[in-house]
C-alpha atoms as a PDB file:
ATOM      1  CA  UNK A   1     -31.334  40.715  35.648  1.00  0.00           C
ATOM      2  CA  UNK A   2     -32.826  39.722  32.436  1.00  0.00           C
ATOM      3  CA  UNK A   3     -35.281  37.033  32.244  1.00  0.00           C
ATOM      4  CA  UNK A   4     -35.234  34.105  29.853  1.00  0.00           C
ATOM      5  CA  UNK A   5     -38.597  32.338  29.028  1.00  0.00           C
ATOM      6  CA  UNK A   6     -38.671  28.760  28.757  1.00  0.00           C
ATOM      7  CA  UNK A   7     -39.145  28.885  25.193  1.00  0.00           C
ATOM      8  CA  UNK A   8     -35.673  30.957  24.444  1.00  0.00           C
ATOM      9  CA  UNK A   9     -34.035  27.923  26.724  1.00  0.00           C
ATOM     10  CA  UNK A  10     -35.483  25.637  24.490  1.00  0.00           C
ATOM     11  CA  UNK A  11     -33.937  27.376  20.873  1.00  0.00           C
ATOM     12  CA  UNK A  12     -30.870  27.695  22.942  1.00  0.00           C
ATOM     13  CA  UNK A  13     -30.685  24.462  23.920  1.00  0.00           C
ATOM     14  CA  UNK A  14     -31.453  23.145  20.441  1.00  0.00           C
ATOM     15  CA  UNK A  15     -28.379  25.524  18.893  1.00  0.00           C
ATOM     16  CA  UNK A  16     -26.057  23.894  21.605  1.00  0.00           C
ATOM     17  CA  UNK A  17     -26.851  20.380  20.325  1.00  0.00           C
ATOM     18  CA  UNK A  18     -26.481  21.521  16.976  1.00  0.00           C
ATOM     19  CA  UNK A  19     -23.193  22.686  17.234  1.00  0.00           C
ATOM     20  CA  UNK A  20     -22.374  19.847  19.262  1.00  0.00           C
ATOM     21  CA  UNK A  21     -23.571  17.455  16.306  1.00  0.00           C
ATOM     22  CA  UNK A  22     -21.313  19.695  13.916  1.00  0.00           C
ATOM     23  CA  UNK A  23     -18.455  19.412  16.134  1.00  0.00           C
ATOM     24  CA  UNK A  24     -18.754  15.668  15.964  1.00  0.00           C
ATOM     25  CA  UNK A  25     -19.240  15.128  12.268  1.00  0.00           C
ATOM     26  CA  UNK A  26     -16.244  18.036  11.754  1.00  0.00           C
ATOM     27  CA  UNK A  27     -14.215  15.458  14.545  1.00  0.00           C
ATOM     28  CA  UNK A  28     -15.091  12.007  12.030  1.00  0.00           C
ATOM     29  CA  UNK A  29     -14.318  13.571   9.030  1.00  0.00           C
ATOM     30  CA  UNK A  30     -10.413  14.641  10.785  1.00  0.00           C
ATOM     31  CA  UNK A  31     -10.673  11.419  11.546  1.00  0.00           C
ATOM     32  CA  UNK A  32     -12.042   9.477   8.288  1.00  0.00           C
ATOM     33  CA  UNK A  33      -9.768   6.701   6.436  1.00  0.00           C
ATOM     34  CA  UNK A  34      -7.762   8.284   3.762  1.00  0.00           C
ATOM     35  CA  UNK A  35      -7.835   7.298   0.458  1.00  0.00           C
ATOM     36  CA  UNK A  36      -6.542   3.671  -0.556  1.00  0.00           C
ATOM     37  CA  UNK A  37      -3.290   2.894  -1.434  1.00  0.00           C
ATOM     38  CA  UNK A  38      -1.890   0.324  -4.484  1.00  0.00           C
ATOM     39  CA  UNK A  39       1.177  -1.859  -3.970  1.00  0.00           C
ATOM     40  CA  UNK A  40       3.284  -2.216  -7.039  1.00  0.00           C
ATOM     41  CA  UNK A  41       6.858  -4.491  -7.118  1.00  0.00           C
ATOM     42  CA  UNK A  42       9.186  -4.984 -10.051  1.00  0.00           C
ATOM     43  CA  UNK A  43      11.840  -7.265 -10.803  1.00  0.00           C
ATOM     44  CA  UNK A  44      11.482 -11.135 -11.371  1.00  0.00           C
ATOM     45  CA  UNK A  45       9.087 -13.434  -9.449  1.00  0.00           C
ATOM     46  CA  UNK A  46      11.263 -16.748  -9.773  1.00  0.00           C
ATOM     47  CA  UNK A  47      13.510 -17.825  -8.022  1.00  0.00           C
ATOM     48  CA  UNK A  48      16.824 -17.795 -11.126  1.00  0.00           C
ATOM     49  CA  UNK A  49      19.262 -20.166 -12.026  1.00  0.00           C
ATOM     50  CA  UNK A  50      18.720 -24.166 -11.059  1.00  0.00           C
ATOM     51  CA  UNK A  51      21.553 -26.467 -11.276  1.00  0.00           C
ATOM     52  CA  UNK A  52      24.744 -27.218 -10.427  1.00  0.00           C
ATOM     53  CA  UNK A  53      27.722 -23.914 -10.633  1.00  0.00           C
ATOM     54  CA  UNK A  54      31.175 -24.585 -11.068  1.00  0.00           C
ATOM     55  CA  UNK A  55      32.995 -24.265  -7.943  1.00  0.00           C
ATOM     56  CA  UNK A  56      36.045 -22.714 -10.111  1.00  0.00           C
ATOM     57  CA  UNK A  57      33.465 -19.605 -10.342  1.00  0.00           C
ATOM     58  CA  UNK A  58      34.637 -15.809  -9.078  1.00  0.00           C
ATOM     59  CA  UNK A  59      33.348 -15.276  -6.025  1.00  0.00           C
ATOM     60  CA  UNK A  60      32.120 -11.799  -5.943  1.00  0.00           C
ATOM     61  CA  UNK A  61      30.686 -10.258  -2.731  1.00  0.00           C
ATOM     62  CA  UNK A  62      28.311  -7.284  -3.312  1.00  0.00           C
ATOM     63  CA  UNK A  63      28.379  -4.453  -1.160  1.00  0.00           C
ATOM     64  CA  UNK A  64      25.129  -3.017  -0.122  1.00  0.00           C
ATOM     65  CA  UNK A  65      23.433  -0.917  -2.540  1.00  0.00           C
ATOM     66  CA  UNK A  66      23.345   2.697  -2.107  1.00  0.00           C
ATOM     67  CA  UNK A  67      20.156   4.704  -3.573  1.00  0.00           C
ATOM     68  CA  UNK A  68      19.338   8.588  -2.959  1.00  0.00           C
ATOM     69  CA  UNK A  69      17.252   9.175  -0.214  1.00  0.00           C
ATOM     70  CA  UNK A  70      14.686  10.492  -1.777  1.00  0.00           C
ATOM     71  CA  UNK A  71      13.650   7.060  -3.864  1.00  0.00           C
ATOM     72  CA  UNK A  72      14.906   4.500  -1.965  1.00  0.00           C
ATOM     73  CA  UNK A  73      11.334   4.178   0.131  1.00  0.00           C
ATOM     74  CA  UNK A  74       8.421   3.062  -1.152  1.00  0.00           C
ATOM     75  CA  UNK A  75       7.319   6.417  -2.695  1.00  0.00           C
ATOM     76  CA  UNK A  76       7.615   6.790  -6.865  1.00  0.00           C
ATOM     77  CA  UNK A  77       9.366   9.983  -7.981  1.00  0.00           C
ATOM     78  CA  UNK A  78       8.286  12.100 -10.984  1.00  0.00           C
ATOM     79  CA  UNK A  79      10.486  14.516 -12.120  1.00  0.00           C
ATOM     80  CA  UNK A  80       8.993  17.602 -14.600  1.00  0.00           C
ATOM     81  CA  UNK A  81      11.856  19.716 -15.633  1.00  0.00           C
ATOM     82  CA  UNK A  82      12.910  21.186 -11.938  1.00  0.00           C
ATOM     83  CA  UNK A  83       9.629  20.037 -10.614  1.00  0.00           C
ATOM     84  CA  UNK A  84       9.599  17.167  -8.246  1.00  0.00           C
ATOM     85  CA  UNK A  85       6.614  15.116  -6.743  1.00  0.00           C
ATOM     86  CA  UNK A  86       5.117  11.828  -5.665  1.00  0.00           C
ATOM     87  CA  UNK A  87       3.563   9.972  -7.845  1.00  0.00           C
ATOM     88  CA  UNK A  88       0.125   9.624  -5.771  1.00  0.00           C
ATOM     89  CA  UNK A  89      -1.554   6.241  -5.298  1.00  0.00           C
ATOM     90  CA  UNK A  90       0.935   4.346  -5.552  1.00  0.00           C
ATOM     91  CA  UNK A  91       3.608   2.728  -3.578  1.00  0.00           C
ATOM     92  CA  UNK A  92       6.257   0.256  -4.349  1.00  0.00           C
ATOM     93  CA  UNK A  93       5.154  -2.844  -2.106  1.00  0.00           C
ATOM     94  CA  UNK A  94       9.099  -2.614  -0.068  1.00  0.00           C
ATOM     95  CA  UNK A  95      11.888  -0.105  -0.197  1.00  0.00           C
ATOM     96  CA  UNK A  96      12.837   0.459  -3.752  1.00  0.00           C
ATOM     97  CA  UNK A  97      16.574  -0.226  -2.673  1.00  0.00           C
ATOM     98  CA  UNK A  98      15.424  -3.685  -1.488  1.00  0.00           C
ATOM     99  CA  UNK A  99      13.929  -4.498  -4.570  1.00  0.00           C
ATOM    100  CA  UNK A 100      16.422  -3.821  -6.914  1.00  0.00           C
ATOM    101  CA  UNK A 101      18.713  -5.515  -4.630  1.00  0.00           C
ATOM    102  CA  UNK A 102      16.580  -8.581  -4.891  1.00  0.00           C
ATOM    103  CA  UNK A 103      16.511  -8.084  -8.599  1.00  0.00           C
ATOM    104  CA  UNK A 104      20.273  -7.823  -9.128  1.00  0.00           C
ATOM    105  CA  UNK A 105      21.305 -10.689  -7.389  1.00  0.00           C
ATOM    106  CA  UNK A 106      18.390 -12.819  -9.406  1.00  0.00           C
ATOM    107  CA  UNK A 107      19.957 -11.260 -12.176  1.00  0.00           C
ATOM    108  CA  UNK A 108      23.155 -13.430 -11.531  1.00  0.00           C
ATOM    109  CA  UNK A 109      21.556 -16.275 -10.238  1.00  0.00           C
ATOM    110  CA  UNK A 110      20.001 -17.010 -13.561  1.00  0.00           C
ATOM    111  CA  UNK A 111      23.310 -16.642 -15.177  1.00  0.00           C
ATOM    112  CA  UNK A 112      25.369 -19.972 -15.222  1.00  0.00           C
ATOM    113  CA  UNK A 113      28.323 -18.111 -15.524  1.00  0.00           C
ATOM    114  CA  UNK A 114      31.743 -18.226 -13.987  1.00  0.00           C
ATOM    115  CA  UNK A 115      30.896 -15.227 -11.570  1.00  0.00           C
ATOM    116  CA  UNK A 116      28.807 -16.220  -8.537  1.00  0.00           C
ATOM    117  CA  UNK A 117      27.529 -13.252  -5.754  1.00  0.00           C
ATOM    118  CA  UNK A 118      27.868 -14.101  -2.174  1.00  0.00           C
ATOM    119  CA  UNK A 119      25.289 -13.924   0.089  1.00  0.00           C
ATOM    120  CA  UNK A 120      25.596 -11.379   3.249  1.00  0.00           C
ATOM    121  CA  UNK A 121      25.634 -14.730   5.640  1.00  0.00           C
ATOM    122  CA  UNK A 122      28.131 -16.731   3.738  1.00  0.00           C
ATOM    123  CA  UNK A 123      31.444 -17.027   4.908  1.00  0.00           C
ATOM    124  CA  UNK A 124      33.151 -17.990   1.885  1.00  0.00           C
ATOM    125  CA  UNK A 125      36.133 -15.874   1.193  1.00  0.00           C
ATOM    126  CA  UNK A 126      35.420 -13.088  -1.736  1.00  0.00           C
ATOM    127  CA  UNK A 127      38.403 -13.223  -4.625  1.00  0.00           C
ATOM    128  CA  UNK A 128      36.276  -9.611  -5.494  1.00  0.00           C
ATOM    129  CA  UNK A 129      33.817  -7.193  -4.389  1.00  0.00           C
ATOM    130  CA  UNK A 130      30.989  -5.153  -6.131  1.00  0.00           C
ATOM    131  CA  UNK A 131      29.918  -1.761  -5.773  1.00  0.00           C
ATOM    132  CA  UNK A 132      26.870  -0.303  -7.169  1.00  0.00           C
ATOM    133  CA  UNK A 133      25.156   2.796  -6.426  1.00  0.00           C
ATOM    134  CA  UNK A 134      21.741   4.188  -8.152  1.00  0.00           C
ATOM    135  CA  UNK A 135      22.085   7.529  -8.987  1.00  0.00           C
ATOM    136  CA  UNK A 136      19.036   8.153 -10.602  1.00  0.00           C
ATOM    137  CA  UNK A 137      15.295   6.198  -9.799  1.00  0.00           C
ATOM    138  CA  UNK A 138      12.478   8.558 -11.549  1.00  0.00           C
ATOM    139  CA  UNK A 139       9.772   8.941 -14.058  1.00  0.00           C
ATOM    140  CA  UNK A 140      10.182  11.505 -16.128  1.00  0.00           C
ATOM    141  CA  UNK A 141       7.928  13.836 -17.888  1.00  0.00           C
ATOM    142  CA  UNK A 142       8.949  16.478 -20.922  1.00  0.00           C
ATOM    143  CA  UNK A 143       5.343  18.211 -19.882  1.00  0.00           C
ATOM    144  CA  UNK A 144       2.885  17.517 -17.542  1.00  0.00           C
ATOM    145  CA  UNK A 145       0.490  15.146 -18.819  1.00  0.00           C
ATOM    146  CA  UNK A 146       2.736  13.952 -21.128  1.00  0.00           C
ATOM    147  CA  UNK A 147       3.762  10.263 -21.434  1.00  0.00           C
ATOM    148  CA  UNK A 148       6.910   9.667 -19.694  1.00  0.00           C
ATOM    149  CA  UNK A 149       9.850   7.833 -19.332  1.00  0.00           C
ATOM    150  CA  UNK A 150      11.863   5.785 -16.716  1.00  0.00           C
ATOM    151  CA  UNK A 151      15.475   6.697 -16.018  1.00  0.00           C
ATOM    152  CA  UNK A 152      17.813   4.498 -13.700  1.00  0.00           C
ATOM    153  CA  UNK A 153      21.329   5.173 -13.875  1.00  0.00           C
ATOM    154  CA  UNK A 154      24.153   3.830 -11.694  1.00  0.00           C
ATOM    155  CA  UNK A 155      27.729   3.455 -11.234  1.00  0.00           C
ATOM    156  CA  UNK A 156      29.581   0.082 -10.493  1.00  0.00           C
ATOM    157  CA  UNK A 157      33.153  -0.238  -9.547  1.00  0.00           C
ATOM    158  CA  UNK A 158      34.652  -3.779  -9.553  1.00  0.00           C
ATOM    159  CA  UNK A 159      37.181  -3.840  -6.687  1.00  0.00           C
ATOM    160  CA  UNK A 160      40.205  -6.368  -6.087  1.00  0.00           C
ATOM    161  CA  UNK A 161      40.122  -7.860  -2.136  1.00  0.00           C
ATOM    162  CA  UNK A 162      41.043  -7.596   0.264  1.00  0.00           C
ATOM    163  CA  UNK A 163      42.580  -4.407  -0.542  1.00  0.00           C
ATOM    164  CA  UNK A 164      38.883  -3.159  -2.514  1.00  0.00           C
ATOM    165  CA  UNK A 165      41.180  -1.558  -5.026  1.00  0.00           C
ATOM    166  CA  UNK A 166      39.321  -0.548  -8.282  1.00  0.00           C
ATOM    167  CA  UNK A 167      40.514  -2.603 -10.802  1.00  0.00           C
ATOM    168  CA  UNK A 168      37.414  -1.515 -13.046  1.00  0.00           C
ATOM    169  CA  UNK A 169      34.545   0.948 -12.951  1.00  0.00           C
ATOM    170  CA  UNK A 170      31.329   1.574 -15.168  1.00  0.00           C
ATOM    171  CA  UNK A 171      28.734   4.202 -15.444  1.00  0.00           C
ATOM    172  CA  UNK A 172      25.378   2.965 -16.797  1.00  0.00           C
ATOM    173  CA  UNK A 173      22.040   4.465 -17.854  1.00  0.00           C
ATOM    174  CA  UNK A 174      19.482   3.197 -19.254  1.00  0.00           C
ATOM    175  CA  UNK A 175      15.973   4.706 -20.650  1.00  0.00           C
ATOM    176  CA  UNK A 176      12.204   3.365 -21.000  1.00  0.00           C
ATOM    177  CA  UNK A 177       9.710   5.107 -22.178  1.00  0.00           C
ATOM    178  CA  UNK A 178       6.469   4.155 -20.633  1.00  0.00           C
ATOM    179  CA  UNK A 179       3.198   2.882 -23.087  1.00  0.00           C
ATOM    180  CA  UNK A 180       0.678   4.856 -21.445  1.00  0.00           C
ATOM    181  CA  UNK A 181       0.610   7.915 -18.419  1.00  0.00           C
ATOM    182  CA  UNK A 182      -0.144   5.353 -15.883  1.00  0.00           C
ATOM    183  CA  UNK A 183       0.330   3.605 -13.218  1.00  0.00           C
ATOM    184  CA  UNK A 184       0.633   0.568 -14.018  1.00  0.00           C
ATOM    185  CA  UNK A 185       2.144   1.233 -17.514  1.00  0.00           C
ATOM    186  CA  UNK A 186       5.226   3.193 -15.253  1.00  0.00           C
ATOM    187  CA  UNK A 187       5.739   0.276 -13.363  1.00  0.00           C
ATOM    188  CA  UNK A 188       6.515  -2.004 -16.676  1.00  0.00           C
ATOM    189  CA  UNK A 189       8.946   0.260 -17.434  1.00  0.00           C
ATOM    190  CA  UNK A 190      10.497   0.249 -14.426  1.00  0.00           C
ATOM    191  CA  UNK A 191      10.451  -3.836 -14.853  1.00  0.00           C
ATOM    192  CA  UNK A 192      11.786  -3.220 -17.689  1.00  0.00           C
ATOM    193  CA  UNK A 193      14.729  -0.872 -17.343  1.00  0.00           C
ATOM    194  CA  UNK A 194      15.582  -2.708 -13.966  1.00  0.00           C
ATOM    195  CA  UNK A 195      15.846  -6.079 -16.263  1.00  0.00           C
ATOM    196  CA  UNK A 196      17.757  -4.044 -18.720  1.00  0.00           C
ATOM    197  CA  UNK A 197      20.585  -2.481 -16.312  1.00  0.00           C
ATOM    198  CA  UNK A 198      20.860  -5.525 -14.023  1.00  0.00           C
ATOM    199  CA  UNK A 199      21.536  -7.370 -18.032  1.00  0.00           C
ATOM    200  CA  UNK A 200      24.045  -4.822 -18.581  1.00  0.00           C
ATOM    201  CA  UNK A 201      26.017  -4.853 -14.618  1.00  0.00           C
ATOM    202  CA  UNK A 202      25.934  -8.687 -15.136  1.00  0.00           C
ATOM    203  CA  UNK A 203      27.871  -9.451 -18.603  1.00  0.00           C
ATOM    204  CA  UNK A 204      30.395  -6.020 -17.558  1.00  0.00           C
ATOM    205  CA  UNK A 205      31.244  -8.074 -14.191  1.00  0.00           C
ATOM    206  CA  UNK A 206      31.693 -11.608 -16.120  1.00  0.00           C
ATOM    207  CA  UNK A 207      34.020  -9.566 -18.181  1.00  0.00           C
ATOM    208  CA  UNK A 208      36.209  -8.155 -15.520  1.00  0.00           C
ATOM    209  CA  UNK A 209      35.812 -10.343 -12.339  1.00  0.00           C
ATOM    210  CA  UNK A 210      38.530 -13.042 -13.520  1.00  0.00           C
ATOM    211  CA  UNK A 211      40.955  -9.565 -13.822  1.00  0.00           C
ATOM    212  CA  UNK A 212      39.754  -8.165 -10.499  1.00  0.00           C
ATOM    213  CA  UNK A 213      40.463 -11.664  -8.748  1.00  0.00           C
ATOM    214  CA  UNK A 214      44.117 -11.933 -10.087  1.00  0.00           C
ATOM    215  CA  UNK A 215      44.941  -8.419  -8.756  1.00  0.00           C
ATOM    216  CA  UNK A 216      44.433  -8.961  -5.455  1.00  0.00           C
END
């Protein structure tokens, strides 16, 4: 048997609380709050178009949007040749597909045009529907570091009901190049190409939903 003096206890006993102190500190650092997060939205904060509409207007009903998977969350994509990644610290503040939903339909509620989207809990009948899928939701960059630029493409198909026959169908894509490599300077240009291809989807459909309504 070998025999420990008190004094070996003692530096035994003091390397034992050690490494129980360093397995706690290890434990709150597994444990410690990650890094914060910002909340970013685009798209307009009003409300749209006040005022009487014509009840002789088109009554279009949009079918849900369709984004790819991979951008329609809350998570900004950047996209460096055949590079992909998250843009980190950052979030959009809901799904991106809810927000450009949001934004489309403000779109046509400013208009005081003859076309008029129905909402998903009206029960009016539709004399056409709207398709729209994004195809494309990124930030590009030619190089990394590199200032880059906002691409949002989609494809609309204006569809005669109740058949949903396409009567007409559109590809858009539209391009903003960001001020700065930042943040917040990559979510203006997202405002601002969102403004721009919602602009573009609303005067295509007021030139094609009177057509798409007679066909049916």
């Amino acid at each position: 048997m070998i025999a420990v003096s008190m004094s070996s206890m003692r530096r035994l006993t003091g390397l034992g609380a050690g490494a129980t102190l360093a397995l706690a500190m290890g434990g709150c650092a597994l444990l410690s709050t990650p890094d914060p997060v910002q909340l970013y939205r685009f798209g307009p904060l009003d409300g749209g178009y006040v005022g009487e509409r014509s009840m002789a207007s088109v009554q279009v009903s949009l079918r849900r949007i369709e984004f790819p998977e991979a951008v329609s969350g809350q998570r900004m994509l950047a996209v460096t040749g055949n590079e992909a990644a998250y843009l980190g610290g950052a979030r959009w503040v809901s799904d991106a597909r809810d927000l450009y939903s949001q934004s489309l339909d403000m779109a046509f509620g400013k208009s005081a045009s003859g076309v008029r989207l129905i909402g998903g809990r009206e029960l009016t009948r539709a004399d056409a529907g709207l398709d729209v899928d994004i195809t494309t939701f990124e930030t590009r960059y030619a190089a990394p570091g590199a200032v880059p630029t906002v691409v949002i493409s989609a494809r609309a198909r204006l569809l005669a009901m109740p058949a949903r026959t396409v009567v007409s169908e559109q590809i858009f894509s539209v391009s903003q190049p960001a001020t700065d490599n930042r943040i917040s300077a990559i979510v203006s240009a997202y405002d601002a190409a969102t403004q721009d291809l919602n602009q573009q989807i609303v005067a295509w459909v007021e030139a094609n939903a009177a057509r798409a309504a007679s066909a049916d």
